[in-house]
N, C-alpha and C. Protein backbone atom coordinates (compact mmCIF):
# COMPACT_ATOMS: atom_id res chain seq x y z
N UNK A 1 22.22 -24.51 -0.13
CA UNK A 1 22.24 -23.44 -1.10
C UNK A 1 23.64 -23.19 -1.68
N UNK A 2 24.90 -23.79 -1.20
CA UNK A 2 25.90 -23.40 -1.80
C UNK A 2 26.62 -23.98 -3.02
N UNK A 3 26.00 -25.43 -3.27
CA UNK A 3 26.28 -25.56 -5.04
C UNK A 3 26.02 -24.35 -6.00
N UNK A 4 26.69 -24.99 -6.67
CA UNK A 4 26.80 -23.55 -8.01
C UNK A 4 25.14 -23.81 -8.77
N UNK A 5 24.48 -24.79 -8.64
CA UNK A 5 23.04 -25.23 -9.48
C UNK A 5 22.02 -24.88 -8.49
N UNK A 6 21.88 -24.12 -7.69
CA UNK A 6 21.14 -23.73 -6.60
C UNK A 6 21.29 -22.36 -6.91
N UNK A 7 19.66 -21.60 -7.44
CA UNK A 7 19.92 -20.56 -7.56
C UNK A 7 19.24 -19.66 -6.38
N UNK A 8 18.74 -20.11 -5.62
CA UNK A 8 18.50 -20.05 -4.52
C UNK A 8 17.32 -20.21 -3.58
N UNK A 9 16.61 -19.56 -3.05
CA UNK A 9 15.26 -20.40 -1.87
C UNK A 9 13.82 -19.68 -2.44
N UNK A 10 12.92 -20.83 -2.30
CA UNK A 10 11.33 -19.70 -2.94
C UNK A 10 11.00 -20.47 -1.63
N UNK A 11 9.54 -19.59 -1.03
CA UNK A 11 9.27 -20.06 0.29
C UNK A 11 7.64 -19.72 -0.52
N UNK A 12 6.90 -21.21 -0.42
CA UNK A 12 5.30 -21.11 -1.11
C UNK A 12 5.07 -22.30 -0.19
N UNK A 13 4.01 -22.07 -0.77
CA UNK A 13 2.92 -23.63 -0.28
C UNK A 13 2.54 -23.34 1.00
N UNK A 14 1.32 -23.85 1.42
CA UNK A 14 0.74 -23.34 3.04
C UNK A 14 0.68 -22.09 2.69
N UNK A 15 1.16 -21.05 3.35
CA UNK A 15 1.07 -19.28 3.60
C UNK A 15 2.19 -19.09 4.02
N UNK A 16 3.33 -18.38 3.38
CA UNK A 16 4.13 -17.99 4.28
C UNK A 16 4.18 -17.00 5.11
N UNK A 17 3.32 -15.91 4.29
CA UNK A 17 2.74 -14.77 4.89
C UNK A 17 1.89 -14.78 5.78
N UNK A 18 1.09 -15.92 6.00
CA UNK A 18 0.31 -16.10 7.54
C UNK A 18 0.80 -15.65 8.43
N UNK A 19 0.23 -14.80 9.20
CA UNK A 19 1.23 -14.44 10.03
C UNK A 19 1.76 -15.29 11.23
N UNK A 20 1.21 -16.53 11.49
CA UNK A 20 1.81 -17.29 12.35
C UNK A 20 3.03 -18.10 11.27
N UNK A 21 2.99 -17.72 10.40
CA UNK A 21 4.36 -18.66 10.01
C UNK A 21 4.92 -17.46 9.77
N UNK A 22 5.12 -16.08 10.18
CA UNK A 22 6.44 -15.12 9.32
C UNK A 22 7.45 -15.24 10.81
N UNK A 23 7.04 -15.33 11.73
CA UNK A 23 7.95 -15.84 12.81
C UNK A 23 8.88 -16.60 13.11
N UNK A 24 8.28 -17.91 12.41
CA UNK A 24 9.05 -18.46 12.27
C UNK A 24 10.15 -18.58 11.30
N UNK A 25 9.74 -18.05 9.86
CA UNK A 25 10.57 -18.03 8.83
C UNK A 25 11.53 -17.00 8.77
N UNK A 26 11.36 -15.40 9.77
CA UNK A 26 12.17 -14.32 9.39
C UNK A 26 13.55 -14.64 9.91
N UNK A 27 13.95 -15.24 11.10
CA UNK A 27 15.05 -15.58 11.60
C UNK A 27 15.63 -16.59 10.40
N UNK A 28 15.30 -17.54 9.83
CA UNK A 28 15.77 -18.25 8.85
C UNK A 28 16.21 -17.70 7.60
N UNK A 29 15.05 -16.94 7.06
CA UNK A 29 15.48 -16.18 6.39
C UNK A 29 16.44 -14.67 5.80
N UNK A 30 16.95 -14.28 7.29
CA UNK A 30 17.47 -12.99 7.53
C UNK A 30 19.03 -14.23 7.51
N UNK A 31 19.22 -15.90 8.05
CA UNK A 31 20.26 -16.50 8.09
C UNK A 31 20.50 -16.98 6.65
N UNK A 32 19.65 -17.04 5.63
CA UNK A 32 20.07 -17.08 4.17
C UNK A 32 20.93 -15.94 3.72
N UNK A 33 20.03 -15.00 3.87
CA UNK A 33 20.32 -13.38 3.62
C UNK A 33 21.80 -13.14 3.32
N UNK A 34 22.01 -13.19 5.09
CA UNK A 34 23.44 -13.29 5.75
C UNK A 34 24.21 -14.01 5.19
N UNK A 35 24.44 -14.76 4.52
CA UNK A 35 25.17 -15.41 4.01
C UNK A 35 25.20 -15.61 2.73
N UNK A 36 24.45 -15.20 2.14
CA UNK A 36 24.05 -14.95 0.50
C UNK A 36 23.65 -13.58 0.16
N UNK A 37 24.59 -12.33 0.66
CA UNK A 37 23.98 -11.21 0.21
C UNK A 37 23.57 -10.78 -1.34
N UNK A 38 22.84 -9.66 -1.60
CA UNK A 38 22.28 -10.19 -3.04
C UNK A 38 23.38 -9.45 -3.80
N UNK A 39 23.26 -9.97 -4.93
CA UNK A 39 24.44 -10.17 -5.87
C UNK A 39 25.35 -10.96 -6.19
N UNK A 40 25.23 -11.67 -4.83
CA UNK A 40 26.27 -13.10 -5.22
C UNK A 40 25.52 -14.18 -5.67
N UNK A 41 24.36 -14.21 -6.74
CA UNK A 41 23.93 -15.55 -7.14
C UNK A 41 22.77 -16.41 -6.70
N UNK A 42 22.14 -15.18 -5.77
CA UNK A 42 21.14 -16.78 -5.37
C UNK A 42 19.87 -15.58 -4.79
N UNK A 43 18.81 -15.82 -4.94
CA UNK A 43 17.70 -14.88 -4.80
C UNK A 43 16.73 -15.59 -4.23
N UNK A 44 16.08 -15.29 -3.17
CA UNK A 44 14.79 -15.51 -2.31
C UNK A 44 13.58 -14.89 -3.37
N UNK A 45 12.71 -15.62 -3.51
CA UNK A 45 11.45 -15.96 -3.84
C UNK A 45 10.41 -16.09 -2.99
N UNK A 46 9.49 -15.32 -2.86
CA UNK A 46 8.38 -15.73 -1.45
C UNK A 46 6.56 -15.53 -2.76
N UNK A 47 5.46 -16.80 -3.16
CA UNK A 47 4.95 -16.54 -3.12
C UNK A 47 3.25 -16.56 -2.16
N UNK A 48 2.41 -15.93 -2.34
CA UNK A 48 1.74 -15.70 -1.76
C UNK A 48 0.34 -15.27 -2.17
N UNK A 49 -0.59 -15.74 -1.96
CA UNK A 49 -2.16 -15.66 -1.86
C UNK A 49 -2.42 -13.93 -1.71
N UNK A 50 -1.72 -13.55 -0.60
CA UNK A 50 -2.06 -12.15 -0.12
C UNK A 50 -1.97 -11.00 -1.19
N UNK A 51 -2.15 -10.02 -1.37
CA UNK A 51 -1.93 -8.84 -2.20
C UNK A 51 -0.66 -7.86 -0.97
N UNK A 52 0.46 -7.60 -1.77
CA UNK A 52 0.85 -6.76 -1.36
C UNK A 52 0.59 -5.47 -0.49
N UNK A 53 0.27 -4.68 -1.55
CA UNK A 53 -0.69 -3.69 -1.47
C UNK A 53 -2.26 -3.49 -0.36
N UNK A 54 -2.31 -4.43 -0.07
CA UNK A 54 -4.05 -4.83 0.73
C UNK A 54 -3.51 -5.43 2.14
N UNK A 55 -3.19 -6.89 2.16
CA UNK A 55 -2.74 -7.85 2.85
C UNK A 55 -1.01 -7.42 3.93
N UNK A 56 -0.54 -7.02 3.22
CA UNK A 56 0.80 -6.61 3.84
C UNK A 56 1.59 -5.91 4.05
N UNK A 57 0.72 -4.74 3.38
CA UNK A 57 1.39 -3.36 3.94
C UNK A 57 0.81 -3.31 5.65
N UNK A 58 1.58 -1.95 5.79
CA UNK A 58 0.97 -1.62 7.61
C UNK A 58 -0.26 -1.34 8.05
N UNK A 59 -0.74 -1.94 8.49
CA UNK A 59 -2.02 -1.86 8.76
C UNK A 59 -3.29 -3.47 7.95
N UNK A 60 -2.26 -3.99 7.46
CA UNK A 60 -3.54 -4.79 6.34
C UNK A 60 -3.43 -5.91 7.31
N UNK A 61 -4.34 -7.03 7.16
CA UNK A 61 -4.48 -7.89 7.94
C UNK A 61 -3.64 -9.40 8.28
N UNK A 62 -2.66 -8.66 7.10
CA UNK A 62 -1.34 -9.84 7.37
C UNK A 62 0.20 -9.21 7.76
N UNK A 63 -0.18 -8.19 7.87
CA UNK A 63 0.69 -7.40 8.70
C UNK A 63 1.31 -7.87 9.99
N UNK A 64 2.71 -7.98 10.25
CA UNK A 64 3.18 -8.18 11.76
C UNK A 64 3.76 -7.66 11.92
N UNK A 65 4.63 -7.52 13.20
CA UNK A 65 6.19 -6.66 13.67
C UNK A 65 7.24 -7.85 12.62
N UNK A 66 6.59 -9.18 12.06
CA UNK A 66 7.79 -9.28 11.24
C UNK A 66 8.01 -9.49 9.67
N UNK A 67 6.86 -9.11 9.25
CA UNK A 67 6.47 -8.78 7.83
C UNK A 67 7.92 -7.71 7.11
N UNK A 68 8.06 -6.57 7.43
CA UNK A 68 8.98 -5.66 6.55
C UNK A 68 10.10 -6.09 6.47
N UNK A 69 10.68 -7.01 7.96
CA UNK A 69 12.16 -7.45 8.15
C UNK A 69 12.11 -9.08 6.84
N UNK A 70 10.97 -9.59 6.93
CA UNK A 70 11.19 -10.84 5.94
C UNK A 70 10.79 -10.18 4.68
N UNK A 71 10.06 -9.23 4.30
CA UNK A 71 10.26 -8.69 2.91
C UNK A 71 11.21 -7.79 2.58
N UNK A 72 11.98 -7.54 3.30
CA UNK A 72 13.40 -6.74 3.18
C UNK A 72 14.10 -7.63 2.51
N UNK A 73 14.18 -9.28 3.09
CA UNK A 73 14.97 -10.24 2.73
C UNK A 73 15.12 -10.66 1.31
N UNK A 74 13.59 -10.43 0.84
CA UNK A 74 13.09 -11.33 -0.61
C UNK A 74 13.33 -10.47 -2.01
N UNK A 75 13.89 -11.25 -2.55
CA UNK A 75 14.40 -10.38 -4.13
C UNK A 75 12.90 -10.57 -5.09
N UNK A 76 11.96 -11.41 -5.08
CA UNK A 76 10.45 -11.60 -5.65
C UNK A 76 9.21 -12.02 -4.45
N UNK A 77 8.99 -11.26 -4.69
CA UNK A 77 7.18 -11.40 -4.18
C UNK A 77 6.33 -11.50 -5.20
N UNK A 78 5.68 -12.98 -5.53
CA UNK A 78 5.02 -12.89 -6.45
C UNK A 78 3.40 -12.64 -5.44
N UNK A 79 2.59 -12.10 -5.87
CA UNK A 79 1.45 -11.73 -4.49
C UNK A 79 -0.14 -11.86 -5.40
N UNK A 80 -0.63 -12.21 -4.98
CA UNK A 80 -2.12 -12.61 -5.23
C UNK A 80 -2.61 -14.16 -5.52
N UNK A 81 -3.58 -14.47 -5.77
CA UNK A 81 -4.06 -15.77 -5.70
C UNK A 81 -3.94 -16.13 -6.94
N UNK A 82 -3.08 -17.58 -7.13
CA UNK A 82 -2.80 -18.29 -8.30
C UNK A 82 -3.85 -18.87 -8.99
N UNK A 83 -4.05 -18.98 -10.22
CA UNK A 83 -4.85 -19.00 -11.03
C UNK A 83 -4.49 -19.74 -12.33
């Protein structure tokens, strides 16, 4: 990510929001974060099948203990099923 033509990470394809993959991705992604705070140039992208609103708020069925910490991370959530 640190060339100047890297505007920075989208995390799609598969589910990232599954919740067996936000486990694995929040530690990775909290290590982008960290090192690319926002404003310096480079923006996380996460899309996703799920609905915001339905799927990943508290309580919805893609909900985890690490859902808020990896959407804290992401500057776009694009959310619903592509079409």
């Amino acid at each position: 990510l640190r060339p100047d033509y890297v505007d920075g990470l989208t995390l799609l394809g598969g589910e990232p929001m599954e919740p067996e993959n936000q486990a694995g991705l929040v530690e990775f992604v909290e290590r982008v974060r960290a090192e690319f705070p926002r404003g310096f140039g480079k923006t996380i992208w996460c899309f996703t099948g799920d609905f915001w609103d339905v799927e990943l708020v508290n309580g919805g069925r893609h909900h985890t203990s690490y859902t808020d910490r990896l959407l804290s991370c992401v500057d776009v959530l694009v959310d619903g099923p592509f079409v």
